[in-house]
PDB file of N, CA and C in Angstrom:
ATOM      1  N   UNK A   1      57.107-128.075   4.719  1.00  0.00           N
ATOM      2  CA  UNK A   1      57.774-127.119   5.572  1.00  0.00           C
ATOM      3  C   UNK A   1      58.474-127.894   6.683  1.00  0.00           C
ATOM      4  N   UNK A   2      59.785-127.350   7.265  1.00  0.00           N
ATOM      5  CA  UNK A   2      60.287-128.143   8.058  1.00  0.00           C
ATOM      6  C   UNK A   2      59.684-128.205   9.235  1.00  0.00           C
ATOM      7  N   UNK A   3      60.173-128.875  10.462  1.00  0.00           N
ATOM      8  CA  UNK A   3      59.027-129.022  11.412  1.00  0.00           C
ATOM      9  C   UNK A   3      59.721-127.610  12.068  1.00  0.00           C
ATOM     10  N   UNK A   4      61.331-127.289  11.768  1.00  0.00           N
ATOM     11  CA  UNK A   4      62.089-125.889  12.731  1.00  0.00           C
ATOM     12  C   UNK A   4      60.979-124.849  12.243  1.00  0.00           C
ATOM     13  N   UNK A   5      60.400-124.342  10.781  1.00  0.00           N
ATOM     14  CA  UNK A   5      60.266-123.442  10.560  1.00  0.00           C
ATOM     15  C   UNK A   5      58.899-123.653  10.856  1.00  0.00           C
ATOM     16  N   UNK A   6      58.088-124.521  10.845  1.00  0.00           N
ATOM     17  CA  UNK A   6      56.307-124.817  11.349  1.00  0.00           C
ATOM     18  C   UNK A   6      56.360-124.159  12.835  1.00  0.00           C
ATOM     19  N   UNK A   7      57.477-124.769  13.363  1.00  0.00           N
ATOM     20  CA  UNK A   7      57.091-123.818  15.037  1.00  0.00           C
ATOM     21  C   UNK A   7      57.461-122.568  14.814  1.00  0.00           C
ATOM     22  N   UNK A   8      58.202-122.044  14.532  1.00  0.00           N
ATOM     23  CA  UNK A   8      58.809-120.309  14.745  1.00  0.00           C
ATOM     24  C   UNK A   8      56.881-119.517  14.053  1.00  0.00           C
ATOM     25  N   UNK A   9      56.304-120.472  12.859  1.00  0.00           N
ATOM     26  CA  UNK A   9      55.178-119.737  12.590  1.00  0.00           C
ATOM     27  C   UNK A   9      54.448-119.776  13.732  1.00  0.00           C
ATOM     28  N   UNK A  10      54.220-120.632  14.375  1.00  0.00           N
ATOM     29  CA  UNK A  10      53.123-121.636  14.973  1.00  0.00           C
ATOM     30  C   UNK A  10      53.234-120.645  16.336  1.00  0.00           C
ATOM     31  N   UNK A  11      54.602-119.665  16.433  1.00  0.00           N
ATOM     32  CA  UNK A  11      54.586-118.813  17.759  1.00  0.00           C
ATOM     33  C   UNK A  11      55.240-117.635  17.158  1.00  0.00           C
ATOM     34  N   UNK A  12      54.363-116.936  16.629  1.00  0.00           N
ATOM     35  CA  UNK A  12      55.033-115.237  16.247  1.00  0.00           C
ATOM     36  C   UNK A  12      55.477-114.320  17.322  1.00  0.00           C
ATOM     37  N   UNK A  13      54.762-115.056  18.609  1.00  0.00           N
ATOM     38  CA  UNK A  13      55.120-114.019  19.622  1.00  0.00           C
ATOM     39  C   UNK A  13      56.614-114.112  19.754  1.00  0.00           C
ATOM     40  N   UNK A  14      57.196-115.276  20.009  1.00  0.00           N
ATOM     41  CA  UNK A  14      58.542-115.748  20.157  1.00  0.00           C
ATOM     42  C   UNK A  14      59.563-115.113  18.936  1.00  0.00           C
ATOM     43  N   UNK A  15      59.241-114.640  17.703  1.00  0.00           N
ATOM     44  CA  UNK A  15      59.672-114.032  17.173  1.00  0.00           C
ATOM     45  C   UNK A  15      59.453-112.607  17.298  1.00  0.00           C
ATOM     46  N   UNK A  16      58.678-111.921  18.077  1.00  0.00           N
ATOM     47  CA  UNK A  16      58.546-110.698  18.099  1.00  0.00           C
ATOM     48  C   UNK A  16      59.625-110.507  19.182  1.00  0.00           C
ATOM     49  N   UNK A  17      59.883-111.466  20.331  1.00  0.00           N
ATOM     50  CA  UNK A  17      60.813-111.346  21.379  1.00  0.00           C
ATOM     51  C   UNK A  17      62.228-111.281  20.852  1.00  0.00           C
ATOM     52  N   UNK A  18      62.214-112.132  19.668  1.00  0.00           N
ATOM     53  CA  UNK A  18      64.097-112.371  19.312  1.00  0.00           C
ATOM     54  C   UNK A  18      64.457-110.879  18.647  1.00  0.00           C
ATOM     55  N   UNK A  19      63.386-110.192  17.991  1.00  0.00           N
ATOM     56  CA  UNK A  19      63.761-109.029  17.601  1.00  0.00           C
ATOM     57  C   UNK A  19      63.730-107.638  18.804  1.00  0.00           C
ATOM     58  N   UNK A  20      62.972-107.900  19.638  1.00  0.00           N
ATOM     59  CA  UNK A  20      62.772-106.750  20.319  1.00  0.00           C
ATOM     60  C   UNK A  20      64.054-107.063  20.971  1.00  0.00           C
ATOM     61  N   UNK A  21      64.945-108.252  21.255  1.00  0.00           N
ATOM     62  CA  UNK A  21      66.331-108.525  21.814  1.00  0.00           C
ATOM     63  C   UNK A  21      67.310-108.471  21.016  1.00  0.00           C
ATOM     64  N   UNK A  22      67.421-108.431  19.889  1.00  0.00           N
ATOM     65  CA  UNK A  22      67.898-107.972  19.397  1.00  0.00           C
ATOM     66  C   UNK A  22      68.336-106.213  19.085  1.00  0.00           C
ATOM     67  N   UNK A  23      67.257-105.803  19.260  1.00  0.00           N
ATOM     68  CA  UNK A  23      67.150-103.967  19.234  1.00  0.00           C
ATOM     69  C   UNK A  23      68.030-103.654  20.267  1.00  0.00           C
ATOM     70  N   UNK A  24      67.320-104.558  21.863  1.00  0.00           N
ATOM     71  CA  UNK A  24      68.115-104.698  22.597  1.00  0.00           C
ATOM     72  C   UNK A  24      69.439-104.662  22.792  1.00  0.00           C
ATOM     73  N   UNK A  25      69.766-105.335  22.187  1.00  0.00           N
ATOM     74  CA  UNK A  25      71.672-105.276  22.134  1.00  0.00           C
ATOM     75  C   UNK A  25      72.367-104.511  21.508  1.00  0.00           C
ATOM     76  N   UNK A  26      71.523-103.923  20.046  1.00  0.00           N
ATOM     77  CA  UNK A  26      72.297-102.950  19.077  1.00  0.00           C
ATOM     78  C   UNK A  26      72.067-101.517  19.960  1.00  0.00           C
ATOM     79  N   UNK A  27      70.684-101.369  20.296  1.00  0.00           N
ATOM     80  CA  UNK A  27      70.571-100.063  20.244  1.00  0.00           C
ATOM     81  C   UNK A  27      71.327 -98.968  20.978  1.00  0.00           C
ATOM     82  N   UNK A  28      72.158 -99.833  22.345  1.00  0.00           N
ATOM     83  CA  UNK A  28      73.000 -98.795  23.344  1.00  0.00           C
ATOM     84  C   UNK A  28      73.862 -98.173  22.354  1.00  0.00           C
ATOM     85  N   UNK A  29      74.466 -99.055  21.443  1.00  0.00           N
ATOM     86  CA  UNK A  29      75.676 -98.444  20.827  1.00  0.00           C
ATOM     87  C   UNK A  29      74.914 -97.458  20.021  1.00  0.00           C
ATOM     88  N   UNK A  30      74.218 -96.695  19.882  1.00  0.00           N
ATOM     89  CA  UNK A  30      73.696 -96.051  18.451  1.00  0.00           C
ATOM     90  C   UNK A  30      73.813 -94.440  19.593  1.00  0.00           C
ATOM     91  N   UNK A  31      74.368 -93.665  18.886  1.00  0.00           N
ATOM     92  CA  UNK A  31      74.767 -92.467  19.388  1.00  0.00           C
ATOM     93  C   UNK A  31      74.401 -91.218  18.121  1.00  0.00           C
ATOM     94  N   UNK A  32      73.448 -89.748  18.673  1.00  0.00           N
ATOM     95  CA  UNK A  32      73.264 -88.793  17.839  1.00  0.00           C
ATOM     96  C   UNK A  32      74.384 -88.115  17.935  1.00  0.00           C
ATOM     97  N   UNK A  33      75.222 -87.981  16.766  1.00  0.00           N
ATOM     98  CA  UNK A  33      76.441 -87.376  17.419  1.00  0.00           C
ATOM     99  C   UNK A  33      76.254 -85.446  16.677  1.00  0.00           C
ATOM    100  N   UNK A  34      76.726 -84.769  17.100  1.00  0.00           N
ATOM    101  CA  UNK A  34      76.246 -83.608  16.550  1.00  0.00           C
ATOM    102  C   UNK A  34      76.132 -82.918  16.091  1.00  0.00           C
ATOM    103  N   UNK A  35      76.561 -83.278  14.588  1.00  0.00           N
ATOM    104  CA  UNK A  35      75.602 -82.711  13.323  1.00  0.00           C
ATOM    105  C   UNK A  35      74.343 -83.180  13.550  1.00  0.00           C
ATOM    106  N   UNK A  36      73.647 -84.359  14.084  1.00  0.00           N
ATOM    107  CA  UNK A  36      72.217 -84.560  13.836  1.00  0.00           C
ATOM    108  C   UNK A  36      71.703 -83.706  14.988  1.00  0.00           C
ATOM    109  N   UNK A  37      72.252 -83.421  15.717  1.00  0.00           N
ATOM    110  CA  UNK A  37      71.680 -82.310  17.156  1.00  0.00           C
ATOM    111  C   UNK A  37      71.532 -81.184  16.546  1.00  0.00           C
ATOM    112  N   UNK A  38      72.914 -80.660  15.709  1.00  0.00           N
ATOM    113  CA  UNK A  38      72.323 -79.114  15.209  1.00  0.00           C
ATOM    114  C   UNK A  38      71.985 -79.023  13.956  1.00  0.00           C
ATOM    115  N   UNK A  39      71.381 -80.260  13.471  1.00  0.00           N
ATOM    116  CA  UNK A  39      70.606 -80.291  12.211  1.00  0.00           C
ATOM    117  C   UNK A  39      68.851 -80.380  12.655  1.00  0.00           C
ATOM    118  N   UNK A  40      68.956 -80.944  13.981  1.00  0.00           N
ATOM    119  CA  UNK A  40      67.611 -81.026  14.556  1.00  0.00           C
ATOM    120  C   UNK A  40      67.262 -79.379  14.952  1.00  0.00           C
ATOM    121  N   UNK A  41      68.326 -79.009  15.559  1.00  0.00           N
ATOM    122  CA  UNK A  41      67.884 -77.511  15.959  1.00  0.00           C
ATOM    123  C   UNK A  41      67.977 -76.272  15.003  1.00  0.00           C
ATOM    124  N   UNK A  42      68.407 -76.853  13.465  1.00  0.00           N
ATOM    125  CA  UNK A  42      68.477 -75.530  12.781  1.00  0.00           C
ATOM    126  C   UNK A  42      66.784 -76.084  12.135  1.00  0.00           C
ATOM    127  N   UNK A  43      66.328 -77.111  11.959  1.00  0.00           N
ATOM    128  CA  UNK A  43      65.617 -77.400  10.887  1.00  0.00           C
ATOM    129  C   UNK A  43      63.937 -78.131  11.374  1.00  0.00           C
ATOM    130  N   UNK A  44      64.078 -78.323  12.433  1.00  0.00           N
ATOM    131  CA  UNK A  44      63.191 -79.330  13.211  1.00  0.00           C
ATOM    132  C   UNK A  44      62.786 -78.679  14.679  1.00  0.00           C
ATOM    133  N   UNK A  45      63.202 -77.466  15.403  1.00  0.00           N
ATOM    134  CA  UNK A  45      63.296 -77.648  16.710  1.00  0.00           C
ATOM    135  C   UNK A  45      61.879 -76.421  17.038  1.00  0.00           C
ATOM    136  N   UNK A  46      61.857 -75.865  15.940  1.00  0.00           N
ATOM    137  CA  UNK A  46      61.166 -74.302  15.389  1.00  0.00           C
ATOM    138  C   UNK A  46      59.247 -74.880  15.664  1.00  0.00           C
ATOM    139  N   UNK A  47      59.010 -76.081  15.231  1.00  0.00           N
ATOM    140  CA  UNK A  47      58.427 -76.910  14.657  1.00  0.00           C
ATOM    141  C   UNK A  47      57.654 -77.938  15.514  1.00  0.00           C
ATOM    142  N   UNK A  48      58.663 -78.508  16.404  1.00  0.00           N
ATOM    143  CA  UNK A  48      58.541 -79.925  17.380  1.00  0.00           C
ATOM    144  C   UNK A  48      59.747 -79.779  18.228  1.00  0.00           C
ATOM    145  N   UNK A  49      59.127 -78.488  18.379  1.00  0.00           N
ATOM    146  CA  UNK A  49      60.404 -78.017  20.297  1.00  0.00           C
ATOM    147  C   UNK A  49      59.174 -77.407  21.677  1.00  0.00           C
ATOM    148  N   UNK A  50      59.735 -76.990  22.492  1.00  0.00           N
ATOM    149  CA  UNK A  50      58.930 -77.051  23.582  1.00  0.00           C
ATOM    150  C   UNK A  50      58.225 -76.769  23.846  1.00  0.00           C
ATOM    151  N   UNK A  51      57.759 -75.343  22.541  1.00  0.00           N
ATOM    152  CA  UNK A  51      56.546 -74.310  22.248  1.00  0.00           C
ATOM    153  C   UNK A  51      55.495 -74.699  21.778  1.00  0.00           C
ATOM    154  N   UNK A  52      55.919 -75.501  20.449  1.00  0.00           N
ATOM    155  CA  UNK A  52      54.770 -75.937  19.472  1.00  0.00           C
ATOM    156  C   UNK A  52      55.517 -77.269  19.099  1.00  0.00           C
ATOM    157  N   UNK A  53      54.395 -78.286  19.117  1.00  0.00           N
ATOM    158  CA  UNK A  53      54.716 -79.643  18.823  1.00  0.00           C
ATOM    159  C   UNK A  53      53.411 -79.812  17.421  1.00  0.00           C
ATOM    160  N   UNK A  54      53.923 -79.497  16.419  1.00  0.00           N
ATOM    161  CA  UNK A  54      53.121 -79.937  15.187  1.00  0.00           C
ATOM    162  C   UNK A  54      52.871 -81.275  14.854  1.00  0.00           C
ATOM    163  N   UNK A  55      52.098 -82.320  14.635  1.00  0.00           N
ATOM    164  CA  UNK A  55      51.790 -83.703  14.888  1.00  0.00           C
ATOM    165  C   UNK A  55      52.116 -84.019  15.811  1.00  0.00           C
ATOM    166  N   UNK A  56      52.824 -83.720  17.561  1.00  0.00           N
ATOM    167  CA  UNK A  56      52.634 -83.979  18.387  1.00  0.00           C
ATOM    168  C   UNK A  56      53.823 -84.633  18.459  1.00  0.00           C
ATOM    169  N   UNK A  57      54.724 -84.276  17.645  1.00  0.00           N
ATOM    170  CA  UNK A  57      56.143 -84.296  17.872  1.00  0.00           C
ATOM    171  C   UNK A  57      56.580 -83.520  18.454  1.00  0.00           C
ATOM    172  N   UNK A  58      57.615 -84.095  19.975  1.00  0.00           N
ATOM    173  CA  UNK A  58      58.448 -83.057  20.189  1.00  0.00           C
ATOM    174  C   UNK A  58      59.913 -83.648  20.144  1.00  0.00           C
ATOM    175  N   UNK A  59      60.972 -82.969  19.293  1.00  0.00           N
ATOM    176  CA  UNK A  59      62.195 -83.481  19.173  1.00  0.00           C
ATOM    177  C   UNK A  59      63.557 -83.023  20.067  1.00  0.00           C
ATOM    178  N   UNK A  60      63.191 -81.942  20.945  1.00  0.00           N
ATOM    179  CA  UNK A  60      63.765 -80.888  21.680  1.00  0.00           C
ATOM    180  C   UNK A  60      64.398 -82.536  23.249  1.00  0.00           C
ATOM    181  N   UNK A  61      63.393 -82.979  23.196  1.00  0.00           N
ATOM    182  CA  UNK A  61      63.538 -83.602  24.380  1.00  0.00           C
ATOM    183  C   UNK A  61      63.854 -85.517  23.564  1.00  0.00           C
ATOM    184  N   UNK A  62      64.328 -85.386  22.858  1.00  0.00           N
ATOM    185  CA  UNK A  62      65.541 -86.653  22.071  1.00  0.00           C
ATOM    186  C   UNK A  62      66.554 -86.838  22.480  1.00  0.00           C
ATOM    187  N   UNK A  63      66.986 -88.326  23.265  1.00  0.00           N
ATOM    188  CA  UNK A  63      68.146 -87.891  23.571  1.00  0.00           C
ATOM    189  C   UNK A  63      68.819 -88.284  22.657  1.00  0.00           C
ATOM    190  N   UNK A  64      70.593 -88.185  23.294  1.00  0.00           N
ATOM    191  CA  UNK A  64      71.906 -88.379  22.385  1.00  0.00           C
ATOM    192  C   UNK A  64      71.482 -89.883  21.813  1.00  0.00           C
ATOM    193  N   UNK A  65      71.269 -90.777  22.663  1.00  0.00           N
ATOM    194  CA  UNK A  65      72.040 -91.894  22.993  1.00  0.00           C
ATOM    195  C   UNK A  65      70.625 -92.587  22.905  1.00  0.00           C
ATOM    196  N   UNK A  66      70.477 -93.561  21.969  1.00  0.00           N
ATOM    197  CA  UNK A  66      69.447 -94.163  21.595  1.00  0.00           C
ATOM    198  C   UNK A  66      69.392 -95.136  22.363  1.00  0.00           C
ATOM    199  N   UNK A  67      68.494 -95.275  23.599  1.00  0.00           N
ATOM    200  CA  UNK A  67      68.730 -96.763  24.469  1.00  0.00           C
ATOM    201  C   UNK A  67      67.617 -97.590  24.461  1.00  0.00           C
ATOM    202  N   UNK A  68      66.678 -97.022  23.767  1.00  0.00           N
ATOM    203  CA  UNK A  68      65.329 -98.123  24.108  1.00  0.00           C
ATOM    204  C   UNK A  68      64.493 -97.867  22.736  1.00  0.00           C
ATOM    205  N   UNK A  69      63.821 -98.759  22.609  1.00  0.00           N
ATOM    206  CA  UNK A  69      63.197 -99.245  21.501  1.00  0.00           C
ATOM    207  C   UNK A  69      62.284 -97.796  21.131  1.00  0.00           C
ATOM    208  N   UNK A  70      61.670 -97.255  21.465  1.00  0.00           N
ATOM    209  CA  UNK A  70      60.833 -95.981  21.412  1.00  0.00           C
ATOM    210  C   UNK A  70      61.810 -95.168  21.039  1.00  0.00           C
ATOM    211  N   UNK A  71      63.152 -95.094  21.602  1.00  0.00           N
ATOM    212  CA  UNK A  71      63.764 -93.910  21.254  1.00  0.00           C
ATOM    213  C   UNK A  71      64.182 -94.266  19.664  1.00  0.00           C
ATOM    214  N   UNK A  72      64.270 -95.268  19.533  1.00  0.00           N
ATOM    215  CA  UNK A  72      64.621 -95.425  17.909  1.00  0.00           C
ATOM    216  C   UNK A  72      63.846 -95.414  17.434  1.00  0.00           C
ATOM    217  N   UNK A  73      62.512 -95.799  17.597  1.00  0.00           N
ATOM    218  CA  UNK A  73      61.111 -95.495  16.666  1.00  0.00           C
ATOM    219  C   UNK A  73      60.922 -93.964  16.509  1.00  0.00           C
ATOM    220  N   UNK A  74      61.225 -93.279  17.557  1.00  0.00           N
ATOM    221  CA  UNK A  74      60.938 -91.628  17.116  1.00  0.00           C
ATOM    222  C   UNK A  74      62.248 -90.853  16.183  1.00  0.00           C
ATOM    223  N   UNK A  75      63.913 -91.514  16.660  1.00  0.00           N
ATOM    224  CA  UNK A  75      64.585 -91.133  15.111  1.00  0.00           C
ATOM    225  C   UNK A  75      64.107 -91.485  14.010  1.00  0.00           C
ATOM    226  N   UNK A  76      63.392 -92.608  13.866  1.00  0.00           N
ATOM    227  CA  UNK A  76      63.151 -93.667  12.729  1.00  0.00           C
ATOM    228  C   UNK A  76      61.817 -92.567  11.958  1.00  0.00           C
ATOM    229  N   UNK A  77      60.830 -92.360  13.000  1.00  0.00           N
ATOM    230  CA  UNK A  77      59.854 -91.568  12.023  1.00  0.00           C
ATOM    231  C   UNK A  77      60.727 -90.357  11.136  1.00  0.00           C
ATOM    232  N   UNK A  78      62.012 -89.721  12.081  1.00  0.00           N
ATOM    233  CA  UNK A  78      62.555 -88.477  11.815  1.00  0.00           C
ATOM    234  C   UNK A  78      62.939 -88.895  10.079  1.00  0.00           C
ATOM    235  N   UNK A  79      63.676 -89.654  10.112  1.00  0.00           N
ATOM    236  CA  UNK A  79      64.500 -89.910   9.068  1.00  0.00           C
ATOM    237  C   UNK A  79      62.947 -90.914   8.071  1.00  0.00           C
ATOM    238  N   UNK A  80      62.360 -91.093   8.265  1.00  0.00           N
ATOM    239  CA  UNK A  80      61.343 -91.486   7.182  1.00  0.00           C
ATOM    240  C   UNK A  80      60.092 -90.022   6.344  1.00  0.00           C
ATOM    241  N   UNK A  81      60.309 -89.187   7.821  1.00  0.00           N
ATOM    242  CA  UNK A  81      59.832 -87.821   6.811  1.00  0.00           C
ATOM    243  C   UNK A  81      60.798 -87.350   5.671  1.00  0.00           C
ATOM    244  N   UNK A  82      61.935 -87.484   6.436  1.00  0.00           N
ATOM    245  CA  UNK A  82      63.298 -86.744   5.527  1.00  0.00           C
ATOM    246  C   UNK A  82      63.448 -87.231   4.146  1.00  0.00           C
ATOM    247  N   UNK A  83      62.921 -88.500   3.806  1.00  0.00           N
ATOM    248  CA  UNK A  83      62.757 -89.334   3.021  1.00  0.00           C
ATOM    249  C   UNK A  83      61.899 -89.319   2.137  1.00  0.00           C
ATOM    250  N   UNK A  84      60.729 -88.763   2.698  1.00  0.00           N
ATOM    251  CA  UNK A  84      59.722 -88.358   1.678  1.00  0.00           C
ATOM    252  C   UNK A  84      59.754 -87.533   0.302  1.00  0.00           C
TER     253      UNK A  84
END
């Protein structure tokens, strides 16, 4: 193994950083534009809106504009149910 790729193992944390900076940089640009707003509210909002949060989802309070790492982990679950 080379000695570049022995260190990147040898410190996973340092790779957990290049990706979480990475998310970093993509994620401002990532925008719900709105078909996914009134696809959330015809199909999702009934469900995991302000009344009743079923698994403790609430999607009512999502914003547009994906800016931080959490906010893409909670589209990300969205679209991995959808998937099922």
């Amino acid at each position: 193994m080379s000695s570049r790729r022995q260190h990147i193992h040898q410190q996973p944390g340092l790779f957990g950083l290049a990706v979480i900076f990475v998310f970093g940089l993509i994620a401002p640009i990532c925008h719900a534009d709105e078909a996914t707003t009134q696809f959330l509210k015809a199909y999702c909002i009934r469900c995991h809106g302000a009344k009743t949060q079923k698994a403790d989802r609430r999607f009512d309070t999502l914003p547009n504009k994906i800016a931080t790492l959490d906010d893409l982990e909670r589209y990300q679950e969205i679209v991995d149910q959808l998937n099922l």
